[in-house]
PDB file of N, CA and C in Angstrom:
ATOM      1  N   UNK A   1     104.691 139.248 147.600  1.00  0.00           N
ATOM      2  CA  UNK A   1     103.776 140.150 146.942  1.00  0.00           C
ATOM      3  C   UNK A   1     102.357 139.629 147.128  1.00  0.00           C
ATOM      4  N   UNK A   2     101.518 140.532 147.631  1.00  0.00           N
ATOM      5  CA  UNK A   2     100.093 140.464 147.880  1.00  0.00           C
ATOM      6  C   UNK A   2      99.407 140.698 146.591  1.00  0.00           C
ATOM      7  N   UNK A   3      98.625 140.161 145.907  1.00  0.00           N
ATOM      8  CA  UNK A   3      97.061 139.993 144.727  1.00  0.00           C
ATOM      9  C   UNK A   3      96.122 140.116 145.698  1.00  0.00           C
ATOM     10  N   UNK A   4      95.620 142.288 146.038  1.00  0.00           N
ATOM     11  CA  UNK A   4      94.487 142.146 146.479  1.00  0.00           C
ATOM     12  C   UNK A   4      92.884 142.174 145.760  1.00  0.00           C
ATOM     13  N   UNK A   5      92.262 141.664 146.309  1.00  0.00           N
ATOM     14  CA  UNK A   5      90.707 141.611 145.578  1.00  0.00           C
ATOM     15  C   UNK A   5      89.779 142.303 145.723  1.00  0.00           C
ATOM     16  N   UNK A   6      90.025 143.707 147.371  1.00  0.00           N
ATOM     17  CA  UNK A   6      89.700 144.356 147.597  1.00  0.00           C
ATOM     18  C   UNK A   6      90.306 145.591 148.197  1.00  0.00           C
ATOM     19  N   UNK A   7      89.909 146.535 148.727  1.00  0.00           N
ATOM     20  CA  UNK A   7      90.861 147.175 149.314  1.00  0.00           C
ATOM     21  C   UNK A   7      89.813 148.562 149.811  1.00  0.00           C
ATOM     22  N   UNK A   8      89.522 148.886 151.077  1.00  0.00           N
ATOM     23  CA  UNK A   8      89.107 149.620 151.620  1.00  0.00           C
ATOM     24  C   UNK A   8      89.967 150.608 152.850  1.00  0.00           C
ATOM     25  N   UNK A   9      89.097 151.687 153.035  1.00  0.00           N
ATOM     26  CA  UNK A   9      90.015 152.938 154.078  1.00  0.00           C
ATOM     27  C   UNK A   9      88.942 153.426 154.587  1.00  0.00           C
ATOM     28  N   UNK A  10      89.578 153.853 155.869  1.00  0.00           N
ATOM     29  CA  UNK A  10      88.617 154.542 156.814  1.00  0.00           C
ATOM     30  C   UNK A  10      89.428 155.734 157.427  1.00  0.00           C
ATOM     31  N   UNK A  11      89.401 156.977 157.960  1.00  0.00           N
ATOM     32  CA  UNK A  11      90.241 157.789 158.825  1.00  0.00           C
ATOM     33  C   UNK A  11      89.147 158.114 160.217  1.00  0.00           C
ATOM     34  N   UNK A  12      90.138 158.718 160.696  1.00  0.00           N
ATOM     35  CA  UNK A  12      89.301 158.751 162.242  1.00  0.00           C
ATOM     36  C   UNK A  12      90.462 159.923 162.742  1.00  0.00           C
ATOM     37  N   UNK A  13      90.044 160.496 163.674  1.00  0.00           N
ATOM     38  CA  UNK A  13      90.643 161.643 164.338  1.00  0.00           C
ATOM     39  C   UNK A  13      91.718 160.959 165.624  1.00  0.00           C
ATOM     40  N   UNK A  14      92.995 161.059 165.825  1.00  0.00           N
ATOM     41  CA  UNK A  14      93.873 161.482 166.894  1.00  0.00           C
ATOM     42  C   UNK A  14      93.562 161.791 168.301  1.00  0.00           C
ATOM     43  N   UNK A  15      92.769 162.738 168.157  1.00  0.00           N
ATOM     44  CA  UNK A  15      92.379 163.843 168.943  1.00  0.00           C
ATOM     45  C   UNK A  15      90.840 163.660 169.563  1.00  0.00           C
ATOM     46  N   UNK A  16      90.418 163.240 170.495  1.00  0.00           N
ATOM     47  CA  UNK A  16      88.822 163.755 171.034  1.00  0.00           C
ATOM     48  C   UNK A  16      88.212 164.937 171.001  1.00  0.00           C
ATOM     49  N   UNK A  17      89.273 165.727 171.516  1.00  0.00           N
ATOM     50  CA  UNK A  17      88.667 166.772 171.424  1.00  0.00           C
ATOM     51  C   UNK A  17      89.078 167.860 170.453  1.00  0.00           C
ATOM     52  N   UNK A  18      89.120 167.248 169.182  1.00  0.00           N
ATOM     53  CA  UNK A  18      89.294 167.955 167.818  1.00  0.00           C
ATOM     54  C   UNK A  18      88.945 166.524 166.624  1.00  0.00           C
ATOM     55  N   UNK A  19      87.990 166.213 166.335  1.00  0.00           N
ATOM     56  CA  UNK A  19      87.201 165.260 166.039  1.00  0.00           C
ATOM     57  C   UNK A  19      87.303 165.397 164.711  1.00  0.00           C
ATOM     58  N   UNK A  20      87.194 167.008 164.511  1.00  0.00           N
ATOM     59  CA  UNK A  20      87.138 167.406 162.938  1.00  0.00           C
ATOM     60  C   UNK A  20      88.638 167.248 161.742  1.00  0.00           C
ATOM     61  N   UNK A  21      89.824 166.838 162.343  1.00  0.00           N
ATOM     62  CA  UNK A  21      91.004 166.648 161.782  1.00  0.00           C
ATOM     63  C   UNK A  21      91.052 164.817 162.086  1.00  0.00           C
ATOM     64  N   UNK A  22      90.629 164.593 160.625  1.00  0.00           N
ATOM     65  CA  UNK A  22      90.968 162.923 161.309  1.00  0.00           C
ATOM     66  C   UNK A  22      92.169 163.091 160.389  1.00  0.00           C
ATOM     67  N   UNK A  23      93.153 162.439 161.294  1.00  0.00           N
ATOM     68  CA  UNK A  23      95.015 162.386 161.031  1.00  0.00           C
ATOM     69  C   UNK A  23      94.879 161.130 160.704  1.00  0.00           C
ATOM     70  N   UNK A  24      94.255 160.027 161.187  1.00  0.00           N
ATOM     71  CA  UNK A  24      94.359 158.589 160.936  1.00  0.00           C
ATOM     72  C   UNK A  24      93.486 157.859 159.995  1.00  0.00           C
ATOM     73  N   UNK A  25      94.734 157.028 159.591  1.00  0.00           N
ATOM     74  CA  UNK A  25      94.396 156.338 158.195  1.00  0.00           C
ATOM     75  C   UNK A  25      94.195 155.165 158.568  1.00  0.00           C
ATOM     76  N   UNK A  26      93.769 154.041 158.184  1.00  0.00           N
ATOM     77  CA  UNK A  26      93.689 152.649 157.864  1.00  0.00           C
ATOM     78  C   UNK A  26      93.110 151.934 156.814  1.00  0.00           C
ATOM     79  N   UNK A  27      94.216 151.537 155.530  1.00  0.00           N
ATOM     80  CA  UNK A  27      93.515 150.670 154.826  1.00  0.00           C
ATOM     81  C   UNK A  27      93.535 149.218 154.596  1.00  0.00           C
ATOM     82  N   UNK A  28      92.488 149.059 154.264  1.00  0.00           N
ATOM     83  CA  UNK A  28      92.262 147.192 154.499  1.00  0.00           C
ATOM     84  C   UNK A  28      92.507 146.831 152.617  1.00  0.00           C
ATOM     85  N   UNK A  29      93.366 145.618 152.488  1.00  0.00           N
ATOM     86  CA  UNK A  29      93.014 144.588 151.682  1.00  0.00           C
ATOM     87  C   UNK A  29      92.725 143.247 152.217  1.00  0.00           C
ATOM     88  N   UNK A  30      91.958 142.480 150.772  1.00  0.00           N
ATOM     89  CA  UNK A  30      91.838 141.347 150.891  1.00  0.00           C
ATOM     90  C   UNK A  30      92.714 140.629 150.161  1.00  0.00           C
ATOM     91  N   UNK A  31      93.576 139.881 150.486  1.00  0.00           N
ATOM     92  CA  UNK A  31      94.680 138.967 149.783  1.00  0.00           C
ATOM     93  C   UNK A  31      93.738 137.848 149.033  1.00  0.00           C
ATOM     94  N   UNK A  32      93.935 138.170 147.872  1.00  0.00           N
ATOM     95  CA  UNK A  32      92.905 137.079 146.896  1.00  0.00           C
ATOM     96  C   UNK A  32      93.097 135.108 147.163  1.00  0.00           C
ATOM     97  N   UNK A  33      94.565 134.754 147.583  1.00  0.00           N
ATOM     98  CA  UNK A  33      94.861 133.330 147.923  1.00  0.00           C
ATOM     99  C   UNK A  33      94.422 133.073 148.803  1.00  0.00           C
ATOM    100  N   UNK A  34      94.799 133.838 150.120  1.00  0.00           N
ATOM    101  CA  UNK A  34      94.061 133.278 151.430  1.00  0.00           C
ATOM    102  C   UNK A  34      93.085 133.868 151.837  1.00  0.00           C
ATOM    103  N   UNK A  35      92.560 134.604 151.340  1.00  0.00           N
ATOM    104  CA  UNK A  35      91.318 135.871 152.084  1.00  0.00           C
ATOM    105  C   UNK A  35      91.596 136.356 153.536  1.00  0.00           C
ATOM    106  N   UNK A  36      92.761 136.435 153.918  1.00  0.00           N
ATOM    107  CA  UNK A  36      93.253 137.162 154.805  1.00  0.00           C
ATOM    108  C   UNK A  36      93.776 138.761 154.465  1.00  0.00           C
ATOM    109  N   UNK A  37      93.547 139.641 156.125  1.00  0.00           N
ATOM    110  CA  UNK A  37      93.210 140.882 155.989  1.00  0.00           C
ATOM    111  C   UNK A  37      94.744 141.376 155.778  1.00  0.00           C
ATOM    112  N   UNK A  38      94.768 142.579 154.824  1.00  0.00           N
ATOM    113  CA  UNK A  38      96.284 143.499 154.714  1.00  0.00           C
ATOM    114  C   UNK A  38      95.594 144.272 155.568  1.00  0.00           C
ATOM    115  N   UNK A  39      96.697 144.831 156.692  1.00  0.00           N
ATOM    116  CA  UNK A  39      95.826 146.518 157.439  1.00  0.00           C
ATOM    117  C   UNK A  39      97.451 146.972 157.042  1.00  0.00           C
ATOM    118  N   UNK A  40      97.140 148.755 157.003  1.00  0.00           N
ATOM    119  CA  UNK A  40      98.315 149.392 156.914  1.00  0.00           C
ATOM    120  C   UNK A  40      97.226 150.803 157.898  1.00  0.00           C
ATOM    121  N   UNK A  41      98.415 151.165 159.098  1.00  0.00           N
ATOM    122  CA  UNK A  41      98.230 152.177 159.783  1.00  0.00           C
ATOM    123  C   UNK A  41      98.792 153.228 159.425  1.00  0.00           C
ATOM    124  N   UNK A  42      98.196 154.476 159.208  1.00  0.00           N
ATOM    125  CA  UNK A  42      98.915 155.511 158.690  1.00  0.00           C
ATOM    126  C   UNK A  42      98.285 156.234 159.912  1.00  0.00           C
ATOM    127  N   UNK A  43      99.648 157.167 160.916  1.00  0.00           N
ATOM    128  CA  UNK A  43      99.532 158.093 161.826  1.00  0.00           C
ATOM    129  C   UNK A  43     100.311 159.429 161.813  1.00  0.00           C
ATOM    130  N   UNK A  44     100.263 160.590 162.643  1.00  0.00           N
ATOM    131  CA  UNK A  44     100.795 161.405 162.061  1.00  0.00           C
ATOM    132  C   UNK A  44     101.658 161.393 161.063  1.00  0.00           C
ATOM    133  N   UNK A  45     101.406 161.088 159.528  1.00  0.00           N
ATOM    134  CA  UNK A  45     102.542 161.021 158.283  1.00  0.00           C
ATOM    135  C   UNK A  45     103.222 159.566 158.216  1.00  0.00           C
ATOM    136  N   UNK A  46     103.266 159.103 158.931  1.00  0.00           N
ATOM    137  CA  UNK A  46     104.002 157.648 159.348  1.00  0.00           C
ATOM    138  C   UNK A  46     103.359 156.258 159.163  1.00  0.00           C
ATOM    139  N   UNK A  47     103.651 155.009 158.575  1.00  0.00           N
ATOM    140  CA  UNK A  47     102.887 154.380 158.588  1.00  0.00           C
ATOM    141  C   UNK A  47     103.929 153.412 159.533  1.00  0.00           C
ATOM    142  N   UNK A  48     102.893 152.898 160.623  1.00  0.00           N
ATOM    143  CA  UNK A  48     103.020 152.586 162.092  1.00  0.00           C
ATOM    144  C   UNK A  48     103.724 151.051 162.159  1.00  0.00           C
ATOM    145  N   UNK A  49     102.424 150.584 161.060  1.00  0.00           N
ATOM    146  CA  UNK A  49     102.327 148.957 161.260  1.00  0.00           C
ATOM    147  C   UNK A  49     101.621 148.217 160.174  1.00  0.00           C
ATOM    148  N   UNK A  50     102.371 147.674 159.759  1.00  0.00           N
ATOM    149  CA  UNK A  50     101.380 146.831 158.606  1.00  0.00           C
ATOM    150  C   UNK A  50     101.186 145.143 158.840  1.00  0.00           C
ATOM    151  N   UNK A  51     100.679 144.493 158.798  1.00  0.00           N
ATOM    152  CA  UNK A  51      99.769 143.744 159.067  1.00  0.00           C
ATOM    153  C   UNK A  51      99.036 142.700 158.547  1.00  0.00           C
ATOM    154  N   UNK A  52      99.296 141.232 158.524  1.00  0.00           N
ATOM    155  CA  UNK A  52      98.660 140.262 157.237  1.00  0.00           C
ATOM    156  C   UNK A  52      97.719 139.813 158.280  1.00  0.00           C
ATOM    157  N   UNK A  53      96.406 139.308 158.241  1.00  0.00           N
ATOM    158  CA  UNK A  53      95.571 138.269 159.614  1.00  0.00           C
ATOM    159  C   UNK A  53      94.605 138.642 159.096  1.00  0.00           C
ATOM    160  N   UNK A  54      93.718 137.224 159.606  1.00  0.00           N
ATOM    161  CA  UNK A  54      92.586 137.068 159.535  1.00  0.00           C
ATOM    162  C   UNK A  54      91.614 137.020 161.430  1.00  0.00           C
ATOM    163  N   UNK A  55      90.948 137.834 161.823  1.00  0.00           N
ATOM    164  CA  UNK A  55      90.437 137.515 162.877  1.00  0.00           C
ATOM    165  C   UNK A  55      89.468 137.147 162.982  1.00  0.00           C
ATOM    166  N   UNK A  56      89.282 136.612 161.980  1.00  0.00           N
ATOM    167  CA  UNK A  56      87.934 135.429 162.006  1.00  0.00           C
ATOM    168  C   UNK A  56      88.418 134.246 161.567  1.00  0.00           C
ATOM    169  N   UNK A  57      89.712 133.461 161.739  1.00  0.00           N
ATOM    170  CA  UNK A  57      90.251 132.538 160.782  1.00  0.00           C
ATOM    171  C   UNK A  57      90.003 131.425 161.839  1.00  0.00           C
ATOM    172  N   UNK A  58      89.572 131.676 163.432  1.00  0.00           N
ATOM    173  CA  UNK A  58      89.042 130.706 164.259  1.00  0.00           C
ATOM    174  C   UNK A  58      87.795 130.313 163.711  1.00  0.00           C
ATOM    175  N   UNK A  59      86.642 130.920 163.098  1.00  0.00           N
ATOM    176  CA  UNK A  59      85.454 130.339 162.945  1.00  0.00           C
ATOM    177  C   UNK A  59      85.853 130.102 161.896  1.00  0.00           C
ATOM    178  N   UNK A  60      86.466 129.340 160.537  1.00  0.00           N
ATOM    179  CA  UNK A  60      87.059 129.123 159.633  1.00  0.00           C
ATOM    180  C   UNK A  60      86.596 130.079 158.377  1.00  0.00           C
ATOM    181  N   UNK A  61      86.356 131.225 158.642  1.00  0.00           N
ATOM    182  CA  UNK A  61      85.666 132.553 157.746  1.00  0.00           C
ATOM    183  C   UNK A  61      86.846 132.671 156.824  1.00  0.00           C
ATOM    184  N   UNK A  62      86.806 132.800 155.550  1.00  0.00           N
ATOM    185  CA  UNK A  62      88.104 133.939 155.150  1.00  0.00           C
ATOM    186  C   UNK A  62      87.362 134.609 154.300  1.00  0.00           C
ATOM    187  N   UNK A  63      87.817 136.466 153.698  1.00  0.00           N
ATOM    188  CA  UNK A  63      86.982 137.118 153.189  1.00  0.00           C
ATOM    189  C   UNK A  63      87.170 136.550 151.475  1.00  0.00           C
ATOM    190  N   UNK A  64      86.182 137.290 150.955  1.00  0.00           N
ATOM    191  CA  UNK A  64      86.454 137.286 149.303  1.00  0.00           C
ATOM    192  C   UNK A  64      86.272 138.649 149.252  1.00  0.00           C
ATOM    193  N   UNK A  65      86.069 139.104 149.542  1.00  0.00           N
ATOM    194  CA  UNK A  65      85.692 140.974 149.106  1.00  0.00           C
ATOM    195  C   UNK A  65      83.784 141.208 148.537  1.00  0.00           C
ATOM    196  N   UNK A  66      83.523 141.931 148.348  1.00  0.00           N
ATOM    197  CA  UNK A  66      84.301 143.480 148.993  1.00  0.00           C
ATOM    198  C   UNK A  66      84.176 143.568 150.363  1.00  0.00           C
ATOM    199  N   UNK A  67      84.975 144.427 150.949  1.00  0.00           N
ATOM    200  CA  UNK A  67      85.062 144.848 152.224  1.00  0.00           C
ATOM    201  C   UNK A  67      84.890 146.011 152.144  1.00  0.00           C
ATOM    202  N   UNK A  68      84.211 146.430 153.798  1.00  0.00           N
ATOM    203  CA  UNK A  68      83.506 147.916 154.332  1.00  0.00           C
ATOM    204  C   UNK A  68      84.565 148.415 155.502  1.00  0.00           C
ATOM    205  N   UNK A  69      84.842 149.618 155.722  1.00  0.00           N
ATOM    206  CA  UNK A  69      85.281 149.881 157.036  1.00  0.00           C
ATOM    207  C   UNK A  69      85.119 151.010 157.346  1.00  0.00           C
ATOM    208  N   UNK A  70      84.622 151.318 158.782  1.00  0.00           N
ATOM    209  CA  UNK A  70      84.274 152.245 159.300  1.00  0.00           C
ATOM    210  C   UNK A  70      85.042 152.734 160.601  1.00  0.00           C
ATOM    211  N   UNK A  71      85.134 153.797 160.854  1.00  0.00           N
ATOM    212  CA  UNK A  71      85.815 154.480 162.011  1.00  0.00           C
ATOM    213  C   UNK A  71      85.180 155.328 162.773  1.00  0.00           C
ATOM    214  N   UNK A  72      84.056 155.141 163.474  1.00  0.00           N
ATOM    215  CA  UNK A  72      82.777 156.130 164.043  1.00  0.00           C
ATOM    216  C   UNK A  72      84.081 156.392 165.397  1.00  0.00           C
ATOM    217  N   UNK A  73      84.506 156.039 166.170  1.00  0.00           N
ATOM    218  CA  UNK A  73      85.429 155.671 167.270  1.00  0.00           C
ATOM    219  C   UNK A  73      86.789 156.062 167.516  1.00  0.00           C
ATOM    220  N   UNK A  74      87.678 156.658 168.068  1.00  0.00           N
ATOM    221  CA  UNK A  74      88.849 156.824 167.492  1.00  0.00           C
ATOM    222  C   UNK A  74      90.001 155.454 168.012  1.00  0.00           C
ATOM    223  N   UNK A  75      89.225 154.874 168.711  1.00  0.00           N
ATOM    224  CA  UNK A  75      89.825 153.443 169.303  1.00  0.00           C
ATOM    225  C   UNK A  75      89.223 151.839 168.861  1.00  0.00           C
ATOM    226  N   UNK A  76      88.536 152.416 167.828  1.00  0.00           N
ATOM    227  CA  UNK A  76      87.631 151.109 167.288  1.00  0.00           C
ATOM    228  C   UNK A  76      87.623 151.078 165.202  1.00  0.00           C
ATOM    229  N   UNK A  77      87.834 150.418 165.002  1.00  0.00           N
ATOM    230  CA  UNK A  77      87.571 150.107 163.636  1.00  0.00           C
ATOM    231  C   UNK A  77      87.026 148.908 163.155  1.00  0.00           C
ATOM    232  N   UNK A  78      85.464 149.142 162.438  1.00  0.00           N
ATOM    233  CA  UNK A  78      84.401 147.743 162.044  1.00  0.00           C
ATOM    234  C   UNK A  78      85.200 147.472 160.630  1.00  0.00           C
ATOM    235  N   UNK A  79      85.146 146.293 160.424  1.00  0.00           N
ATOM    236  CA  UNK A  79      85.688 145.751 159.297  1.00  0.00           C
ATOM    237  C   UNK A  79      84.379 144.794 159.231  1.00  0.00           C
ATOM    238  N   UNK A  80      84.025 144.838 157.827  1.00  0.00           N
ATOM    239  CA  UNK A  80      82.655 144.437 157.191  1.00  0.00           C
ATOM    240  C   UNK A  80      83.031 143.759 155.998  1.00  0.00           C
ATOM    241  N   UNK A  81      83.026 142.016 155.583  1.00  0.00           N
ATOM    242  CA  UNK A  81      83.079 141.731 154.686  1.00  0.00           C
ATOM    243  C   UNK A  81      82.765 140.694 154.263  1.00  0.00           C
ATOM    244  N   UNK A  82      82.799 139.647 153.576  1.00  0.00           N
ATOM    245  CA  UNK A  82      81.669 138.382 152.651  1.00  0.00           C
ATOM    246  C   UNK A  82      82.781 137.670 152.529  1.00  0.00           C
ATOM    247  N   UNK A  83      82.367 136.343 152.744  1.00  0.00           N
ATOM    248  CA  UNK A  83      83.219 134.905 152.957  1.00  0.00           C
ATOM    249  C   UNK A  83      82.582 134.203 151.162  1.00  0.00           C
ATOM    250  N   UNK A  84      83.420 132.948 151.121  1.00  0.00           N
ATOM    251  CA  UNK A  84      83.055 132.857 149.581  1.00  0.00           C
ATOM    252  C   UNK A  84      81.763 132.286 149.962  1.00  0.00           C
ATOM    253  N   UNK A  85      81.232 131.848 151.227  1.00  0.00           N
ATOM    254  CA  UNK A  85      79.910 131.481 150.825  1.00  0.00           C
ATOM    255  C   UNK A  85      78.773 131.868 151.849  1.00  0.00           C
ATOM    256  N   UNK A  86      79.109 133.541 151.227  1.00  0.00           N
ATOM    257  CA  UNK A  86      78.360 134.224 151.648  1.00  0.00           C
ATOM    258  C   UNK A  86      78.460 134.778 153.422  1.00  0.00           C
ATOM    259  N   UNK A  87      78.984 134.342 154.456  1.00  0.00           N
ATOM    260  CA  UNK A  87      78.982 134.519 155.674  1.00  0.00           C
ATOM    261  C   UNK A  87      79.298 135.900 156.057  1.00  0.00           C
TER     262      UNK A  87
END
């Protein structure tokens, strides 16, 4: 069982060329022990893949929250968030 500290969503469209139906989900937590990321993919109705990691855990970053996420892209998702000291 995950204690998250944050928890953000973004959707984004399937489709290029129907931009205006975003089908896709993704929401982010922050696991309060390790400040590593929860992702859960939600696609047509289905959730795809869920997901514990940190991809910043090479520069020794982990988040505290809050976290931002954005989906301008339908192949890209920014994940935006604050380390405990500040990074």
């Amino acid at each position: 069982m995950y204690k998250l500290d944050s928890l953000a969503a973004c959707s984004s469209a399937s489709d290029l060329n129907q931009p205006g139906i975003r089908d896709v989900v993704d929401v982010f937590g922050v696991d309060a022990s390790s400040g590593d990321i929860l992702q859960l993919h939600l696609e047509k109705d289905s959730w795809l893949q869920a997901q514990l990691l940190n991809p910043y855990q090479e520069n020794g970053t982990r988040f505290s929250g809050p976290i931002t996420v954005s989906a301008l892209n339908p192949d890209r998702v920014d994940l935006l968030g604050a380390g405990p000291n500040g990074e």
